[in-house]
Protein backbone atom coordinates (compact mmCIF):
# COMPACT_ATOMS: atom_id res chain seq x y z
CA UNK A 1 11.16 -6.06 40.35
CA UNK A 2 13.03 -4.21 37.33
CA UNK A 3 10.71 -3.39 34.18
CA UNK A 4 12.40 -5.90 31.28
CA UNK A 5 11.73 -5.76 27.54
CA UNK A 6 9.17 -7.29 26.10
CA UNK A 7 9.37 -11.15 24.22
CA UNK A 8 7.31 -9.23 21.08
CA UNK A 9 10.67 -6.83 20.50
CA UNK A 10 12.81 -10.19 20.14
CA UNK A 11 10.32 -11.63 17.52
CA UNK A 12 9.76 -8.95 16.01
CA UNK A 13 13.61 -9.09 15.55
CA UNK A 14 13.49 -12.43 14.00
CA UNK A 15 11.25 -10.95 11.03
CA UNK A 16 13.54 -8.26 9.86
CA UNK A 17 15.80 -10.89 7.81
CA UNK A 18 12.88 -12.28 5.84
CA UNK A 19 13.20 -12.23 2.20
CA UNK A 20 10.66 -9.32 0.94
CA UNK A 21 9.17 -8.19 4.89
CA UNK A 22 9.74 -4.42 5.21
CA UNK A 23 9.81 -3.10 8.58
CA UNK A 24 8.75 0.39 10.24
CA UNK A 25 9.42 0.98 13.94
CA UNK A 26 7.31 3.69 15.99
CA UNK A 27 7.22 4.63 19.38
CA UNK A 28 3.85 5.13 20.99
CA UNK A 29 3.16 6.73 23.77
CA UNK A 30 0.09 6.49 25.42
CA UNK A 31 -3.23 4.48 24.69
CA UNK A 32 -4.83 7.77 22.69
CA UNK A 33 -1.72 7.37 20.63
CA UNK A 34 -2.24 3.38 19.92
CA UNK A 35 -5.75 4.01 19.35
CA UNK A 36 -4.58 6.81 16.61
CA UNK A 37 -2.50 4.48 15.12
CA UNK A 38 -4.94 2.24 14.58
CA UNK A 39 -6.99 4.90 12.86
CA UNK A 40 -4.37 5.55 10.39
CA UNK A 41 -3.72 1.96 9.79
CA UNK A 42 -7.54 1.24 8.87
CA UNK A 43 -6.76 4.24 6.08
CA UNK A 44 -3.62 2.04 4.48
CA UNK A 45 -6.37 -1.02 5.03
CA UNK A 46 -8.34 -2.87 2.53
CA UNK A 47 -10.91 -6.02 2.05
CA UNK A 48 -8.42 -9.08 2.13
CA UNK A 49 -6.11 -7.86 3.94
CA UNK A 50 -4.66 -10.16 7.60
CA UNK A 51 -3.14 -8.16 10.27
CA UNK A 52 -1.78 -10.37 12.93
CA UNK A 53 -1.08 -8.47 16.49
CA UNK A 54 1.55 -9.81 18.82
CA UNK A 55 1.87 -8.53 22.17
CA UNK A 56 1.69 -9.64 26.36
CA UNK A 57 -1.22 -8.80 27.87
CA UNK A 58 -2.07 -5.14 28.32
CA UNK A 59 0.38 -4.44 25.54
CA UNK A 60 -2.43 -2.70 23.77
CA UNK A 61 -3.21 -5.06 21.02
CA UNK A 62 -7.22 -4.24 21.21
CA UNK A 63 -6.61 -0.62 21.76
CA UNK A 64 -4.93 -0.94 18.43
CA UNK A 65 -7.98 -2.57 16.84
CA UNK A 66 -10.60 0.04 18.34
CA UNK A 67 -8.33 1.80 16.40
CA UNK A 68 -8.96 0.06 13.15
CA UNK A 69 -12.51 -0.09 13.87
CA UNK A 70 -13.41 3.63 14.14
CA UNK A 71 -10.82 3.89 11.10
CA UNK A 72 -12.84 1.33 9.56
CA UNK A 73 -15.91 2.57 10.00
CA UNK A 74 -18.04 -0.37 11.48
CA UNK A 75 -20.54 -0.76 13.97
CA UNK A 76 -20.41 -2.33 17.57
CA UNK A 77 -17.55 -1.56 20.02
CA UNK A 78 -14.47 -2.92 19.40
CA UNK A 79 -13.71 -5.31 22.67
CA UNK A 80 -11.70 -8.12 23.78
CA UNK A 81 -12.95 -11.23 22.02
CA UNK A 82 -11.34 -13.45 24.39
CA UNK A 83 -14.67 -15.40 25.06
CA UNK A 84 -15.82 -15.32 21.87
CA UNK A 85 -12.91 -16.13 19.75
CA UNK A 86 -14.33 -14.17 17.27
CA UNK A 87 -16.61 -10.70 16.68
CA UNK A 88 -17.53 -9.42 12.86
CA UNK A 89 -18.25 -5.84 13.14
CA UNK A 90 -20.15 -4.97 9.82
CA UNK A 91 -19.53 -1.80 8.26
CA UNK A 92 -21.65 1.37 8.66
CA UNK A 93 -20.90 2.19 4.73
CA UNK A 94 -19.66 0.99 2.06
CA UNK A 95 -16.25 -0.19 3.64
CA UNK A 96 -14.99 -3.76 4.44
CA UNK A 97 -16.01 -6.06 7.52
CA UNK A 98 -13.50 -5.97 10.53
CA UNK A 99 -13.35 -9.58 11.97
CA UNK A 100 -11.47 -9.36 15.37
CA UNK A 101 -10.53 -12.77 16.45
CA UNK A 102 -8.28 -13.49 19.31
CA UNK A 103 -6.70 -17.00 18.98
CA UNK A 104 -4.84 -17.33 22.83
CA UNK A 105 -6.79 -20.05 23.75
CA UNK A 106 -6.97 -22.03 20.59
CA UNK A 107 -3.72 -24.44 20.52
CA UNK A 108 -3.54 -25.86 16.55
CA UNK A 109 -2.93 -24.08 13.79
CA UNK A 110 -5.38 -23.18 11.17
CA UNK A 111 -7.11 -26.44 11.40
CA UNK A 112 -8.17 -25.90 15.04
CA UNK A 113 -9.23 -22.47 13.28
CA UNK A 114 -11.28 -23.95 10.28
CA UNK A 115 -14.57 -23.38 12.66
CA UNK A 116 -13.92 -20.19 11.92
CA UNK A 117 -14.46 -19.78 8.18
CA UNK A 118 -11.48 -17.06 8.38
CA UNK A 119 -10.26 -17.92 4.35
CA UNK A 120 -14.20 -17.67 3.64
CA UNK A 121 -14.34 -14.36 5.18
CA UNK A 122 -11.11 -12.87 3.75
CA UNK A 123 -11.99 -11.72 0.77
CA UNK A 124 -14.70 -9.22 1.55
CA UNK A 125 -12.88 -8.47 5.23
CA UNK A 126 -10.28 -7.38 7.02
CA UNK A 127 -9.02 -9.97 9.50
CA UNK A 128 -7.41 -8.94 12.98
CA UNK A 129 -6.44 -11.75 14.49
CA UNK A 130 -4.54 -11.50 18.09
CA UNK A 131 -2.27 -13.77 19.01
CA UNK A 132 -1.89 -16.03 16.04
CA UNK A 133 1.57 -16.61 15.35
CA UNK A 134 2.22 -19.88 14.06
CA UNK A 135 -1.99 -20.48 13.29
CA UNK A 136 -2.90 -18.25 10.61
CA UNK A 137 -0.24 -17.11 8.28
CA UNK A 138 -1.41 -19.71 5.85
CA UNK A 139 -4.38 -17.52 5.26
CA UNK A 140 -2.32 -14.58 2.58
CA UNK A 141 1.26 -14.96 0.87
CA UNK A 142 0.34 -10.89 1.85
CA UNK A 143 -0.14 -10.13 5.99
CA UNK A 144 0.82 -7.26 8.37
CA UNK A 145 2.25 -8.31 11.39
CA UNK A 146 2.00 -5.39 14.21
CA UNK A 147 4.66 -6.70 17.29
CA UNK A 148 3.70 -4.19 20.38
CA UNK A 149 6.59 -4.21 23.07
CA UNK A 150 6.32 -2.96 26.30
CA UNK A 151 8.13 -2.96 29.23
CA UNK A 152 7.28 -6.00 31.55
CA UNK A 153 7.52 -6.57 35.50
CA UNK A 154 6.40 -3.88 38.15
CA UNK A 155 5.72 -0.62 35.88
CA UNK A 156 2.97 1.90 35.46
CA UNK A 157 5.26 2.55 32.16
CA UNK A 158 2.61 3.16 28.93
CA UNK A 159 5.31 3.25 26.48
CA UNK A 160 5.46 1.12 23.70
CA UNK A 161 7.43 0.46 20.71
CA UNK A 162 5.25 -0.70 17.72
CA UNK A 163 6.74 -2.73 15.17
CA UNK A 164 5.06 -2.92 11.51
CA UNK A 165 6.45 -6.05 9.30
CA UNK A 166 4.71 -6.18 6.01
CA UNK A 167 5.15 -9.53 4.18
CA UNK A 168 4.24 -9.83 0.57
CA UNK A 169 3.97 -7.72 -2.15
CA UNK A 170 1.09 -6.01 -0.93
CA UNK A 171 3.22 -4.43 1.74
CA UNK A 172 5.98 -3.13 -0.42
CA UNK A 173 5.62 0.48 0.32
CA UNK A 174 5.32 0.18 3.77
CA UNK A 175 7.90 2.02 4.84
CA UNK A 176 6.57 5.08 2.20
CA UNK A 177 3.98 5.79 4.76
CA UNK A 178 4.01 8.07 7.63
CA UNK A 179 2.58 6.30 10.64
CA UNK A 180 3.06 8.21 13.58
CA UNK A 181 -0.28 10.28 13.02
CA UNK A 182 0.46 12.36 16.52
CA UNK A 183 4.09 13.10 15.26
């Protein structure tokens, strides 16, 4: 079977004509690399802020929030919270809450997701939330949306092309960053 492209590069795609989204594209690597990113991320991070990660499976989206995590600074290791729908990992000091929340299996939007008290813990946070396209953006006017593309079918390939779309003004200087921390 031939490797194809990824569904995240095509909706990713779709975001670059928003009014106001800027958009940075990196290519990553490796895990270590996705992981880094994720460290440098947490540093642009603050309490309030929504990152949503799109990706298929294995396309690294909780690499990427170990990432954040260690960036972050909080305690407990970053996993999957498929079961759980949901894992607040507190901060060691001083620095914001990461709540990792992976919405595959929930099916509504952010009603099904009220349970969670997401818009209560906001605020103080900073909320990853995997797979929730079309559930959460009601949450900020202001979100990050991290697309991870990889190639799909029969390949060992760990290549990836990251794309960052920053809606709101929060995002704004985006693209004044430099991402690629292993660059």
């Amino acid at each position: 079977m031939e490797p194809q492209n990824s569904p995240a590069a095509a909706e990713a795609t779709a975001y670059e004509n928003v009014p106001g989204a800027v958009t940075v594209k990196l290519a990553v690597d490796s895990p270590e690399q996705m992981q880094a990113l994720g460290r440098r991320l947490a540093s642009a991070l603050r309490p309030g802020d929504l990152v949503m990660l799109t990706g298929e499976l294995g396309a690294g989206k909780t690499t990427l929030t170990r990432g954040l995590g260690e960036g972050l600074g909080v305690r407990g290791a970053v996993t999957s919270p498929t079961f759980v729908i949901a894992r607040v990992h507190p901060p060691l000091s001083g620095g914001p809450a990461l709540v990792h929340v992976d919405a595959y299996r929930l099916g509504g939007g952010l009603d099904e997701m009220e349970d969670l008290d997401l818009d209560v813990s906001l605020p103080e946070s900073v909320v990853v939330v995997e797979w929730g396209d079309g559930k959460v953006e009601e949450l900020s006017d202001d979100r990050l949306q991290v697309f991870i593309g990889r190639a799909v079918g029969d390949t060992d390939d760990e290549r990836r092309t990251v794309t960052l779309v920053g809606v709101g003004a929060r995002w704004a200087g985006l693209r004044n960053e430099s991402w690629a921390p292993w660059g």
